[in-house]
C-alpha atoms as a PDB file:
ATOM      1  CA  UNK A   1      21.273  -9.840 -21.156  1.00  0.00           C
ATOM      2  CA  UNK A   2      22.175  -6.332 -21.604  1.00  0.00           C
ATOM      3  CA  UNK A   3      24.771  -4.693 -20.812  1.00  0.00           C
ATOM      4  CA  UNK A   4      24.946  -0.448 -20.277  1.00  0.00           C
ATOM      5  CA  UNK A   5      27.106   2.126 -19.947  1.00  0.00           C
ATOM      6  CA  UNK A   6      26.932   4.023 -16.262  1.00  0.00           C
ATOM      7  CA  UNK A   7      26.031   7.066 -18.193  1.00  0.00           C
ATOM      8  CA  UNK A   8      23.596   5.347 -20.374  1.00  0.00           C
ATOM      9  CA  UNK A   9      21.150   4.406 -17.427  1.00  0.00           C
ATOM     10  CA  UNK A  10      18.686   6.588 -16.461  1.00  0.00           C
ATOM     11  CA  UNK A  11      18.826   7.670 -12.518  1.00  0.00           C
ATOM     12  CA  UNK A  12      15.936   7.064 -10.496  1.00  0.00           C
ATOM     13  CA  UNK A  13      15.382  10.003  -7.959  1.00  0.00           C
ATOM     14  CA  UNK A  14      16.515  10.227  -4.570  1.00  0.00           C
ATOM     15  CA  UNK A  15      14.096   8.981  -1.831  1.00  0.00           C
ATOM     16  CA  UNK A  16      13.774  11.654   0.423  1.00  0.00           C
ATOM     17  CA  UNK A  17      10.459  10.684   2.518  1.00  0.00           C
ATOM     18  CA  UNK A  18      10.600  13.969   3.975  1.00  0.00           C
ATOM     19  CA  UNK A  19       8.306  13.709   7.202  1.00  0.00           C
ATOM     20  CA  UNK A  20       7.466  17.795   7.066  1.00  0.00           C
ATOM     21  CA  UNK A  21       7.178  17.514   3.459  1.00  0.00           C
ATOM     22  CA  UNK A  22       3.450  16.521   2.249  1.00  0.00           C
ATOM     23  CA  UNK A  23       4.958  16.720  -1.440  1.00  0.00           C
ATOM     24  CA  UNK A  24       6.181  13.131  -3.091  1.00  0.00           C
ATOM     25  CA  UNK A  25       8.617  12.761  -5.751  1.00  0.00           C
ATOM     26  CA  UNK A  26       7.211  10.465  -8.473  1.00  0.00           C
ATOM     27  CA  UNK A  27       9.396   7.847  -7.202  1.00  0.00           C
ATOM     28  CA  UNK A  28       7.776   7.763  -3.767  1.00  0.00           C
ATOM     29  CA  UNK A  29       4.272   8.337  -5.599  1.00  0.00           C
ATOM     30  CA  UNK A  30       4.878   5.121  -7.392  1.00  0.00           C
ATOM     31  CA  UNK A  31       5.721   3.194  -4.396  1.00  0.00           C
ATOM     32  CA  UNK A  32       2.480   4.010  -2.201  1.00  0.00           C
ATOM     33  CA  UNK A  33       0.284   3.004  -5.081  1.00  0.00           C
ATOM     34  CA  UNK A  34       2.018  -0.088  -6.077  1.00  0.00           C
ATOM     35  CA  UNK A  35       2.323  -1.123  -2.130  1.00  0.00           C
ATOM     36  CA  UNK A  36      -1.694  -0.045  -1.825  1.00  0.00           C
ATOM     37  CA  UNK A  37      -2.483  -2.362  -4.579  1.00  0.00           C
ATOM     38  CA  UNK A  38      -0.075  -5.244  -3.205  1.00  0.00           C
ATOM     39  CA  UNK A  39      -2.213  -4.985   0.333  1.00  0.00           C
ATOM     40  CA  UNK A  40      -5.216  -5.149  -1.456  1.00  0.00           C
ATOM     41  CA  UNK A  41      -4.639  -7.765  -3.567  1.00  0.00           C
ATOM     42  CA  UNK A  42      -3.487  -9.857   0.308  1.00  0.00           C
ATOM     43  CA  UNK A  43      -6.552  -8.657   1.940  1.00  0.00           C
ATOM     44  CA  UNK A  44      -9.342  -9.931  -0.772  1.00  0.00           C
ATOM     45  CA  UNK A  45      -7.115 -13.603  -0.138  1.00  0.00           C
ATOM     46  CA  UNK A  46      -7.927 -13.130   3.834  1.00  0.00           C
ATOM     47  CA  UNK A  47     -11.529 -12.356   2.913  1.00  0.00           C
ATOM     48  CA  UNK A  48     -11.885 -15.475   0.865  1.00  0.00           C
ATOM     49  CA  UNK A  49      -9.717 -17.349   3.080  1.00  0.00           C
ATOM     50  CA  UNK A  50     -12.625 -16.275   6.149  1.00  0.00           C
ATOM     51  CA  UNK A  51     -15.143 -16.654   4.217  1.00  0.00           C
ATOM     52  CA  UNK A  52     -14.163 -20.515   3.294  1.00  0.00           C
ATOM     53  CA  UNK A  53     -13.543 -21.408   6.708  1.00  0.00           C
ATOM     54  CA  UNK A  54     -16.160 -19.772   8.641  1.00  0.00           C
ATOM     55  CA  UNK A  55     -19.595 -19.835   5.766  1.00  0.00           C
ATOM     56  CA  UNK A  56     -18.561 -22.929   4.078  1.00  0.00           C
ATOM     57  CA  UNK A  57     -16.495 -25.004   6.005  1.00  0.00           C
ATOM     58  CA  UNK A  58     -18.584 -23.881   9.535  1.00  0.00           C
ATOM     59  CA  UNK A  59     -15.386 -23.230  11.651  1.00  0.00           C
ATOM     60  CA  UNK A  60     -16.681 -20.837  14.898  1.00  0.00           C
ATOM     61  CA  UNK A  61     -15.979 -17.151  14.037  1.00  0.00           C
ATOM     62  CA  UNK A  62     -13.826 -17.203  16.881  1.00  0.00           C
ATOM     63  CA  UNK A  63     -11.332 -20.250  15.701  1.00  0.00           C
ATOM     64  CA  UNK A  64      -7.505 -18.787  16.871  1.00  0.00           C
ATOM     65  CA  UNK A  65      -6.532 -19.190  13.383  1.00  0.00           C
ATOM     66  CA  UNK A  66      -9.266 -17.281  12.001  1.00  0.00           C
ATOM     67  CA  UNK A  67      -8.246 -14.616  14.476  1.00  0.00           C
ATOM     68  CA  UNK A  68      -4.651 -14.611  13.085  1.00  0.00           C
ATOM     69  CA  UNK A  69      -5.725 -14.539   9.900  1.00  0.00           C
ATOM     70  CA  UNK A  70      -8.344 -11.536  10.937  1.00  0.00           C
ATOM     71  CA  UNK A  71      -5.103  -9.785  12.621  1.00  0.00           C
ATOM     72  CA  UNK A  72      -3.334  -9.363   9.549  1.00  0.00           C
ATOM     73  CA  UNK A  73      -5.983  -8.400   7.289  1.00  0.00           C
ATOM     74  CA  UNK A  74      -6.342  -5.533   9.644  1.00  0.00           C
ATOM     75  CA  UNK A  75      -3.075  -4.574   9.750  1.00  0.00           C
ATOM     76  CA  UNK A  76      -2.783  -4.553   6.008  1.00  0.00           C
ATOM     77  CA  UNK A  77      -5.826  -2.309   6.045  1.00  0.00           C
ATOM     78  CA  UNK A  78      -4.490   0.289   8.513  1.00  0.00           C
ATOM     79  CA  UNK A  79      -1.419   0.221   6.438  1.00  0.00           C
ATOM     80  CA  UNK A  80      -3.544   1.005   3.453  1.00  0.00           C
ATOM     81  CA  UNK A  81      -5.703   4.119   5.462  1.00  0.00           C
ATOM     82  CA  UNK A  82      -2.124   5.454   6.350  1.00  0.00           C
ATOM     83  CA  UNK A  83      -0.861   4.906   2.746  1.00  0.00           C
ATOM     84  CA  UNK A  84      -3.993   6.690   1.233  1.00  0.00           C
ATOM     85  CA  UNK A  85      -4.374   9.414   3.591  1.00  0.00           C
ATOM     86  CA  UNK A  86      -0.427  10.443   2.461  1.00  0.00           C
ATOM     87  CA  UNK A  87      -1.480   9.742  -1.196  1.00  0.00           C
ATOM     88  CA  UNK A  88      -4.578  12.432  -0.070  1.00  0.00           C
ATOM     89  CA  UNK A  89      -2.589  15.015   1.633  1.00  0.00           C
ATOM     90  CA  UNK A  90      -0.345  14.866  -1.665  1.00  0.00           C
ATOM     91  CA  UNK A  91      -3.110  15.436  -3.927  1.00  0.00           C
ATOM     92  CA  UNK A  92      -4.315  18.674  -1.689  1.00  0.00           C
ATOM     93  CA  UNK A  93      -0.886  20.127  -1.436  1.00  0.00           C
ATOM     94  CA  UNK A  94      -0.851  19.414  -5.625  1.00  0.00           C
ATOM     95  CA  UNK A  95      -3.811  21.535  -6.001  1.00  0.00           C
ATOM     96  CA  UNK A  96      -3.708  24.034  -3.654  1.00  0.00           C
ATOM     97  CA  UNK A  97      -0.029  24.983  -5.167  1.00  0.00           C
ATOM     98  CA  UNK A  98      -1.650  24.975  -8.746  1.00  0.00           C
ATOM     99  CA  UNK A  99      -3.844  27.306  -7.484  1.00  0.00           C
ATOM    100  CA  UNK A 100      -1.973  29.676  -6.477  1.00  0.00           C
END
């Protein structure tokens, strides 16, 4: 364990998640990628979950648990759209201030 001083420790930026603001802090830049990669790490186990029960195991593509299972995967994937089209609007705001 180790132990540091208060002004030894290095201090994270605040979150703003400014809704007008299309700019992240690195923070915030971090956090979308790492939750992109979390979701798409989930949705390849739906996938292979689906793809068990409904190609190998011949459940009908309509089974109510294959819908649930179906349900979340899309949520996760509109989550990931939302998440990469904030990631996108950073990366044009990025370049159009460098420019100017």
């Amino acid at each position: 364990m180790t132990l540091h001083l208060s002004y030894e420790r290095i201090r994270k930026p605040q979150l703003s998640f400014n809704p007008e603001s299309k700019l992240l802090n690195l923070t915030e830049f971090e956090i979308i990628k790492a939750q992109i990669r979390r979701n798409a790490a989930v949705i390849d186990g739906y996938v292979e979950k689906i793809h068990l029960f409904v190609n190998q195991e011949k459940y009908p593509h309509r089974e109510s648990f294959i819908e649930k299972i179906r349900e979340k995967m899309f949520l996760l994937m509109e989550e990931n759209d939302t998440f990469r089209r904030v990631l996108w609007d950073h990366y044009q705001t990025v370049t159009a201030l460098q420019n100017l």
